[in-house]
Protein backbone atom coordinates (compact mmCIF):
# COMPACT_ATOMS: atom_id res chain seq x y z
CA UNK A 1 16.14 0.81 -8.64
CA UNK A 2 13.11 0.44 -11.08
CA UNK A 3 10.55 2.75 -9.60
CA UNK A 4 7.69 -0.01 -10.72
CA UNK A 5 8.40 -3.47 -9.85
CA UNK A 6 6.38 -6.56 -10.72
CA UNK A 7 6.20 -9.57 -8.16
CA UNK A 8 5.10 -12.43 -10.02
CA UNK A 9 4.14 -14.22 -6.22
CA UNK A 10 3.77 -10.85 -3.94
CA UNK A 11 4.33 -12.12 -0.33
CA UNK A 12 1.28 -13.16 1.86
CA UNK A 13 -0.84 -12.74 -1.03
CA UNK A 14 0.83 -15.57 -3.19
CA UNK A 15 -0.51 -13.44 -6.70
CA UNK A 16 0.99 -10.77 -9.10
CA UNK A 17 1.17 -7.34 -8.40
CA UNK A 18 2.70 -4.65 -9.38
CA UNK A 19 5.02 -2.35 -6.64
CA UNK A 20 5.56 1.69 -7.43
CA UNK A 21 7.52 3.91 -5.84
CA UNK A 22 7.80 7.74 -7.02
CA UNK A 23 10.80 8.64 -8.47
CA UNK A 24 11.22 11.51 -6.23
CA UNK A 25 10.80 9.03 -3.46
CA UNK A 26 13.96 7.07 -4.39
CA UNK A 27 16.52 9.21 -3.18
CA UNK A 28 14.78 9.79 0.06
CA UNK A 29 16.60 8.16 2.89
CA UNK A 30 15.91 9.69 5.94
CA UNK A 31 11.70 9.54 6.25
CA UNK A 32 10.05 12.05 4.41
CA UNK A 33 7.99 10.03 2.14
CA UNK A 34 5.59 11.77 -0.06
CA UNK A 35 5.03 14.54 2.28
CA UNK A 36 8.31 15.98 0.65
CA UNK A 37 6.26 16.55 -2.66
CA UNK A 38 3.12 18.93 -1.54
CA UNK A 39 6.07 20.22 0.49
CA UNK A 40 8.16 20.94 -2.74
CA UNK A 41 4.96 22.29 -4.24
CA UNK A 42 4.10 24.72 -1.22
CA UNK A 43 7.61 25.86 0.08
CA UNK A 44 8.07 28.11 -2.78
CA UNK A 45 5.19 30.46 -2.41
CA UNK A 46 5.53 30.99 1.34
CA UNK A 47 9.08 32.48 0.36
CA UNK A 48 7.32 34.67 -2.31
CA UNK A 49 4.98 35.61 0.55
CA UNK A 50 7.66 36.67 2.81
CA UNK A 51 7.51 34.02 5.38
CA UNK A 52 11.12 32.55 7.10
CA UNK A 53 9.71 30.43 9.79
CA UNK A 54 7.44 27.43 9.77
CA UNK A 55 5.70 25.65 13.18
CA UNK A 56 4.92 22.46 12.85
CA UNK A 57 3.53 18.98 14.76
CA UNK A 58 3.90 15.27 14.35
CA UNK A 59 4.45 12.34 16.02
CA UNK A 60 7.87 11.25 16.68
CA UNK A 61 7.91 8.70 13.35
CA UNK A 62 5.82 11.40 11.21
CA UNK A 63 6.94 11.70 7.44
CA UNK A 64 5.81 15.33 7.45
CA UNK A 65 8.15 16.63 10.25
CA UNK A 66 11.13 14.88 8.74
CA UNK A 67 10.31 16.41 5.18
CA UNK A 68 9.34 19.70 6.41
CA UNK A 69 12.63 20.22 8.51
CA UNK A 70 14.65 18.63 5.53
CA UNK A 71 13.17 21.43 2.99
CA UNK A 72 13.54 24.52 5.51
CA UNK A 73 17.11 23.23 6.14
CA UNK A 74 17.34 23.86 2.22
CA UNK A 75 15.59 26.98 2.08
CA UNK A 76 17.08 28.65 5.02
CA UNK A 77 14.01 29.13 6.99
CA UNK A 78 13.27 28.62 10.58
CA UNK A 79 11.67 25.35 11.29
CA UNK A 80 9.84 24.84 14.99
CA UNK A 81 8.34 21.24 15.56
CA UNK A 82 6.17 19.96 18.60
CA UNK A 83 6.80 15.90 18.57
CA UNK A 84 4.32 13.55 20.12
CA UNK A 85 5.05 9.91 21.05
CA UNK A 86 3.96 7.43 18.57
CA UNK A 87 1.90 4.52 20.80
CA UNK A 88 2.86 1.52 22.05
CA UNK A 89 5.69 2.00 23.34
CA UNK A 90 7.90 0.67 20.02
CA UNK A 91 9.20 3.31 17.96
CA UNK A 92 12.88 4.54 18.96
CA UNK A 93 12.25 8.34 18.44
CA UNK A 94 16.21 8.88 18.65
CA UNK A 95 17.60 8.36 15.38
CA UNK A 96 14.40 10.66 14.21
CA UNK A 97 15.58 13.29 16.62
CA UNK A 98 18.98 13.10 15.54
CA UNK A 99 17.93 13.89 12.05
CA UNK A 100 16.03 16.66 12.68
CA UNK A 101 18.47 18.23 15.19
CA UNK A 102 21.03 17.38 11.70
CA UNK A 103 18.52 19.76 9.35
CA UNK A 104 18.69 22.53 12.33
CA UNK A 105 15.00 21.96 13.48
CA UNK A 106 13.93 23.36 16.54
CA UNK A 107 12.30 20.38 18.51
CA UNK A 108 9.91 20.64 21.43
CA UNK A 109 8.15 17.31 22.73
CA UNK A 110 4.67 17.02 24.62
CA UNK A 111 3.43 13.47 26.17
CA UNK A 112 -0.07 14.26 25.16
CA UNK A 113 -1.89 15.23 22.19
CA UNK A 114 -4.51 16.97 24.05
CA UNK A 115 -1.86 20.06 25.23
CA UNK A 116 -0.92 20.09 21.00
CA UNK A 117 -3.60 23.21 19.86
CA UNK A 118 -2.11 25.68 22.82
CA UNK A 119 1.45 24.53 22.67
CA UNK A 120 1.04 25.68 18.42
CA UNK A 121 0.16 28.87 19.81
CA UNK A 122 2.27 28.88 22.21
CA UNK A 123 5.35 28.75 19.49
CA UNK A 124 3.74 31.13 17.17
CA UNK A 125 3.78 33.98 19.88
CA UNK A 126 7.15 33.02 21.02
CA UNK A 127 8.37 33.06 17.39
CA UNK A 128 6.30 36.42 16.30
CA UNK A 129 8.27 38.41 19.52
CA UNK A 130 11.63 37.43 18.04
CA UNK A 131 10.16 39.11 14.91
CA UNK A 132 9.87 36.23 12.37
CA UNK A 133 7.02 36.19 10.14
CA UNK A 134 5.35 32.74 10.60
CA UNK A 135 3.66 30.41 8.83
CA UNK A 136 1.39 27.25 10.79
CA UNK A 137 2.19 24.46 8.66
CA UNK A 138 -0.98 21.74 9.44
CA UNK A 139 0.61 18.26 9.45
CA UNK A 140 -2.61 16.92 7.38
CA UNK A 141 -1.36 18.98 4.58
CA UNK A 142 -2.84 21.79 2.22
CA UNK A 143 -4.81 20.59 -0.45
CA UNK A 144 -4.28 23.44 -2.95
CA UNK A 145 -0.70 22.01 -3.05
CA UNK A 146 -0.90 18.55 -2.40
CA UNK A 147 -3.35 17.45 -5.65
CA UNK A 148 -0.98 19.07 -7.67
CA UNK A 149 1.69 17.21 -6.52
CA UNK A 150 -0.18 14.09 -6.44
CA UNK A 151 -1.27 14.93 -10.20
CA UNK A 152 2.25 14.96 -11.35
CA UNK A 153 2.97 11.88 -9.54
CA UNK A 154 -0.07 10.61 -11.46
CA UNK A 155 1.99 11.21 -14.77
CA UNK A 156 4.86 10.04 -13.24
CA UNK A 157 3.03 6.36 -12.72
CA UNK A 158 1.30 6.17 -15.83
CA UNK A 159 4.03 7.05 -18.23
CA UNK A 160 5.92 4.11 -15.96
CA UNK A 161 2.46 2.09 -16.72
CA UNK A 162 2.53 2.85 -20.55
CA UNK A 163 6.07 1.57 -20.63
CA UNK A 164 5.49 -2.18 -19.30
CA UNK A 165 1.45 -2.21 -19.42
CA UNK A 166 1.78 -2.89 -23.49
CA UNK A 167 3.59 -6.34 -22.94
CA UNK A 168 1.61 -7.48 -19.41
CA UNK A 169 -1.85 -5.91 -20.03
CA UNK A 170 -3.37 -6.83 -23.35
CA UNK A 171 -6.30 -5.55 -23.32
CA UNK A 172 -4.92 -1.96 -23.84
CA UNK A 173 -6.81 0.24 -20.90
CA UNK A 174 -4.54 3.18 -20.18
CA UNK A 175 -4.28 2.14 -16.10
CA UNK A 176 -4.18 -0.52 -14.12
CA UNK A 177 -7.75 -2.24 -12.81
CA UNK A 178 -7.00 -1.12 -9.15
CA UNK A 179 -4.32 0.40 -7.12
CA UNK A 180 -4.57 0.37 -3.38
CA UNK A 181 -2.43 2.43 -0.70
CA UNK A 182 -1.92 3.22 2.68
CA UNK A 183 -4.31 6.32 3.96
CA UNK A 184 -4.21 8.59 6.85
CA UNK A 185 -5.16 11.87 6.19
CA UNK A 186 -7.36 11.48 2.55
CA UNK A 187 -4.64 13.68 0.58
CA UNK A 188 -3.00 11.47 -1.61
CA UNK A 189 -6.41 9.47 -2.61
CA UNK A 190 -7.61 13.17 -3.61
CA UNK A 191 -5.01 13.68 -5.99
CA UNK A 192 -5.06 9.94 -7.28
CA UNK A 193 -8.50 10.08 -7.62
CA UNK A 194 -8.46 13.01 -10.15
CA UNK A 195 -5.09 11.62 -11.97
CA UNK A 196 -6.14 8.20 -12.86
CA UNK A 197 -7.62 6.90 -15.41
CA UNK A 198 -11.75 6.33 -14.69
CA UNK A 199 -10.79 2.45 -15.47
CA UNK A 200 -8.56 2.30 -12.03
CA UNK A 201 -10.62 1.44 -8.94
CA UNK A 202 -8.96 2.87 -5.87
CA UNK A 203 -8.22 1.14 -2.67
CA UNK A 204 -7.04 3.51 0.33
CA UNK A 205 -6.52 1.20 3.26
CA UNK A 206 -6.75 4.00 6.41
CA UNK A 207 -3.73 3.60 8.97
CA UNK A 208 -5.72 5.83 12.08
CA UNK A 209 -9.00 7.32 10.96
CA UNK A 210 -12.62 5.37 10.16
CA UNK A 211 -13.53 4.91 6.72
CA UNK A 212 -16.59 7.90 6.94
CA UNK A 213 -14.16 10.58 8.14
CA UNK A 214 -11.94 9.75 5.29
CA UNK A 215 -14.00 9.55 2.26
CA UNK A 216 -15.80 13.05 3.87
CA UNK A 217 -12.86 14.81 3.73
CA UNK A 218 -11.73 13.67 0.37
CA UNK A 219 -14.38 15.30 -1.00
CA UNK A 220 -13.81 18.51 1.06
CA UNK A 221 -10.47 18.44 -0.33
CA UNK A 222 -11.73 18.14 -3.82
CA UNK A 223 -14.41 21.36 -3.46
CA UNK A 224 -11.80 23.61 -2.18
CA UNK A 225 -8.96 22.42 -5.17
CA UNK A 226 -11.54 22.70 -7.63
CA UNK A 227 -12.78 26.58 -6.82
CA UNK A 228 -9.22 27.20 -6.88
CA UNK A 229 -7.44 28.77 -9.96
CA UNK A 230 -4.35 26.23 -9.29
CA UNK A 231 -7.42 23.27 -10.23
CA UNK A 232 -7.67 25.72 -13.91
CA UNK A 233 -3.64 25.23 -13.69
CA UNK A 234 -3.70 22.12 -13.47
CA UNK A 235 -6.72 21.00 -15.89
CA UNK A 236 -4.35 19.22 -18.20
CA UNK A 237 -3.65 16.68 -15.73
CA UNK A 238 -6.77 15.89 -14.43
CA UNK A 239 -7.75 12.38 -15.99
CA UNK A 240 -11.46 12.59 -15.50
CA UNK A 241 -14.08 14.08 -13.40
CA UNK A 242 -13.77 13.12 -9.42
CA UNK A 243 -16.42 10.08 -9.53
CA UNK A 244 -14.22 7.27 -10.33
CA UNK A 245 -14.62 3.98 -8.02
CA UNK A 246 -13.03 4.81 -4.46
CA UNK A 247 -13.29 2.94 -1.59
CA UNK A 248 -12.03 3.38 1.54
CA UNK A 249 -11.24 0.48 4.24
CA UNK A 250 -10.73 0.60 7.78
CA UNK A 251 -10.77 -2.50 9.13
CA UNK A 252 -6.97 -3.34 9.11
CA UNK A 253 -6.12 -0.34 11.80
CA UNK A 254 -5.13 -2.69 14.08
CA UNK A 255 -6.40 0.01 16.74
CA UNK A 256 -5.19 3.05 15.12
CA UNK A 257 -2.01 5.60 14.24
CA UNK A 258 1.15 3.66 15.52
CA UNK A 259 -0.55 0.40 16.88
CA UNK A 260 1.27 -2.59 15.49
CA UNK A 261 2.03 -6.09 16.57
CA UNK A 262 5.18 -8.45 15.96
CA UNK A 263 3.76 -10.11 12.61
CA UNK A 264 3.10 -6.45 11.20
CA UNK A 265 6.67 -5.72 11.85
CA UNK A 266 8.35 -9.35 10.25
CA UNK A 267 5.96 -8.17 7.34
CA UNK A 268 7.36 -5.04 7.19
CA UNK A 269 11.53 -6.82 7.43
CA UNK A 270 9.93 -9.47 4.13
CA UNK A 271 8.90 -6.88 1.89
CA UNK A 272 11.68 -4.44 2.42
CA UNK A 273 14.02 -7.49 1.87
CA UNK A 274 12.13 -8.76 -1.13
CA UNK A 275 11.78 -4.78 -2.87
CA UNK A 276 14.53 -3.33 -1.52
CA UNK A 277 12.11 -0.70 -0.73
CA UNK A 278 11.50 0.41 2.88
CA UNK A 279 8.23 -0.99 4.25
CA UNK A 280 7.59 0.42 7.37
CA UNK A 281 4.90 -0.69 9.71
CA UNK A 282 3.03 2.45 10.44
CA UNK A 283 1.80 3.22 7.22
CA UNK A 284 3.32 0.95 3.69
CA UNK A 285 3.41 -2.39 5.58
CA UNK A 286 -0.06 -2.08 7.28
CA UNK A 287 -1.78 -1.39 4.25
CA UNK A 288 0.02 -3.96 2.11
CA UNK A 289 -1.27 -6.37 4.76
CA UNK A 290 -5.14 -4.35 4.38
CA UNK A 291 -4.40 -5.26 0.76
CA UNK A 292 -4.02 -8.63 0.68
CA UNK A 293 -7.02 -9.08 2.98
CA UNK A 294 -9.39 -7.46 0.72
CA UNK A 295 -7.44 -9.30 -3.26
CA UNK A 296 -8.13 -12.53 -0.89
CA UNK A 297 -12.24 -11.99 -1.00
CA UNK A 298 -11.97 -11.17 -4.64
CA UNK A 299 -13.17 -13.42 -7.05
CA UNK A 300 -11.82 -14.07 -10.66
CA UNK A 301 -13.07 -11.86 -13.72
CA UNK A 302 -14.73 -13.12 -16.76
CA UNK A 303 -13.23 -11.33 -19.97
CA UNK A 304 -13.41 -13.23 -23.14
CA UNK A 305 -14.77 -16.28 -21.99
CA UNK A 306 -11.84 -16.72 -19.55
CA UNK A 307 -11.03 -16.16 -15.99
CA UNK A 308 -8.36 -13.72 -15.08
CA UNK A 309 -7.56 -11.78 -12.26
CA UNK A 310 -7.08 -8.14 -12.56
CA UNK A 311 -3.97 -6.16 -12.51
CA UNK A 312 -3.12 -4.59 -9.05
CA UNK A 313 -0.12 -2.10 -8.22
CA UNK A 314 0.17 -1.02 -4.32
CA UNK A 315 0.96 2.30 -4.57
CA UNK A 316 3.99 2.79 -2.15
CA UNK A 317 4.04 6.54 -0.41
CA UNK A 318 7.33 6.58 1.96
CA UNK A 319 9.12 6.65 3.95
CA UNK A 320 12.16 5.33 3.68
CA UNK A 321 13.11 4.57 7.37
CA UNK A 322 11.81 3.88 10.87
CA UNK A 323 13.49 3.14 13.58
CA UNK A 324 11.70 0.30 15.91
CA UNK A 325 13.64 -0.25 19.41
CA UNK A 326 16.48 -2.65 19.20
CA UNK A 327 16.46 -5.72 21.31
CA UNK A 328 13.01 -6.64 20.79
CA UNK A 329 11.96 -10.66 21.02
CA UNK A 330 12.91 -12.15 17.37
CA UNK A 331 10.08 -12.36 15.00
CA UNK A 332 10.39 -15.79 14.12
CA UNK A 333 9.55 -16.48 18.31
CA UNK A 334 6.69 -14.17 17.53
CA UNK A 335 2.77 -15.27 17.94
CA UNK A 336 1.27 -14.97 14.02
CA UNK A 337 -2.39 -15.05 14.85
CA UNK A 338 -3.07 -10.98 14.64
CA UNK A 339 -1.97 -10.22 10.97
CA UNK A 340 -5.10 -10.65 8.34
CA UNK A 341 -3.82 -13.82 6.68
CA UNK A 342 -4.30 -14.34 2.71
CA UNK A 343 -4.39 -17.40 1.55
């Protein structure tokens, strides 16, 4: 599977783009997404410290848990996960539970996020009296590991880019004119905004939180990386200093983390048929759709006394599987007035 795909008429948008998936995304088939890479980056010095258990939280179709358990499984530490229901009422949680009770996880569910904070300590105590040495692994991520492993995916892309961009973008800028993808917690538009080129505009289309909280704590994220000596590490890859075009959308949430609707989820069956790349509708499929609502408003560019459009690439970040409930009305029966058409 190429891990950058052109679409010469993307679906629903009816233009060009340009599709990449991470290498180290590829061989991911059971949900971790690009969690598994901060987690790769992280994992290592927690050994070092001394640490052999991890507690944990996520909802039932979270990336993180699946990637976290996956990785302890690996390293032979203890992992200890508090699963919340995804809402709605759609998502099948037991395949996901089935996995994680595969990688050994320990797997404790709560109805309701508001009990989350003192069940956490509640498994830390437990955990401490049987003597392990535990670490609270936050489910937003760190970002003193995650830029750097958004960094390298960086190089990762634009090595891809430099391969194809000489025969499809002529006018010889190192990156592509925008990239947008899916956002939930800021983490990955951090690291993509120091690791591409200051030519790229970036697009992160939020899944659950407003626009304002997002952009606020990118730029948290980017203070504490950059008093950090892993941002002196990692000064090689840095493209460019952090004030390259970023904007953040929130007006495709469709009511927030989980909430999706029968189009959303034939969307989400057309792409992974068409890329043979999993779309799911939480996060990839909901901000392709954000996408193609916000390419549909833009107008043509003016470059050498012609119009052209610019080069996009949707910037895929995982997972590889979710599970919605079988037996569900058909899509095709489905009403197709709630997705943000493109035309």
């Amino acid at each position: 599977m190429l891990s950058l795909q052109f679409w010469e008429d993307a679906p629903l948008i009816r233009r060009p783009i340009w599709v990449w998936v991470d290498a180290l995304l590829e061989s991911d088939d059971q949900g971790g997404g690009n969690k598994a890479q901060i987690i790769a980056e992280q994992l290592p010095d927690l050994m070092r410290q001394g640490y052999n258990a991890v507690v944990s939280a996520g909802s039932e179709a979270s990336n993180h848990v699946q990637a976290l358990a996956n990785a302890c499984s690996d390293s032979g530490l203890r992992c200890d996960l508090t699963l919340y229901p995804v809402p709605g009422g759609w998502y099948d949680p037991a395949p996901r539970r089935q996995q994680l009770a595969e990688a050994g996880a320990m797997v404790h569910r709560i109805e309701h996020v508001d009990v989350l904070a003192q069940t956490m300590l509640t498994r830390m105590d437990v955990l401490a009296q049987q003597g392990h040495k535990t670490y609270y692994w936050h489910s937003d991520g760190n970002p003193i590991y995650a830029i750097p492993a958004y960094l390298k995916a960086c190089v990762r892309f634009l090595d891809a880019w430099g391969r194809v961009g000489g025969k499809t973008h002529a006018r010889g800028l190192e990156g592509p004119d925008q990239v947008y993808l899916a956002a939930g917690t800021g983490l990955t538009l951090t690291g993509l905004r120091l690791g591409l080129p200051e030519t790229t505009a970036l697009h992160g289309i939020s899944i659950a939180r407003d626009a304002r909280r997002i952009e606020t704590d990118v730029d948290i994220y980017l203070e504490q990386f950059m008093l950090d000596k892993k941002a002196l590490e990692m000064n090689n890859l840095i493209m460019h200093q952090p004030f390259k075009r970023m904007l953040v959308d929130d007006t495709h949430r469709m009511g927030g983390y989980g909430r999706i609707d029968p189009d959303l989820m034939r969307l989400s069956q057309v792409l992974t048929e068409r890329s043979g790349i999993e779309f799911d509708p939480i996060y990839t499929a909901k901000a392709y759709a954000g996408m193609c609502a916000l390419l549909d408003r833009q107008e043509f560019k003016r470059r050498n006394g012609r119009q052209e459009r610019e080069t996009v690439v949707f910037w895929h970040t995982g997972p590889r599987r979710i599970n919605p409930i079988p037996d569900q009305p058909t899509f095709e029966e489905a009403p197709t007035h709630t997705l943000h058409r493109c035309r």
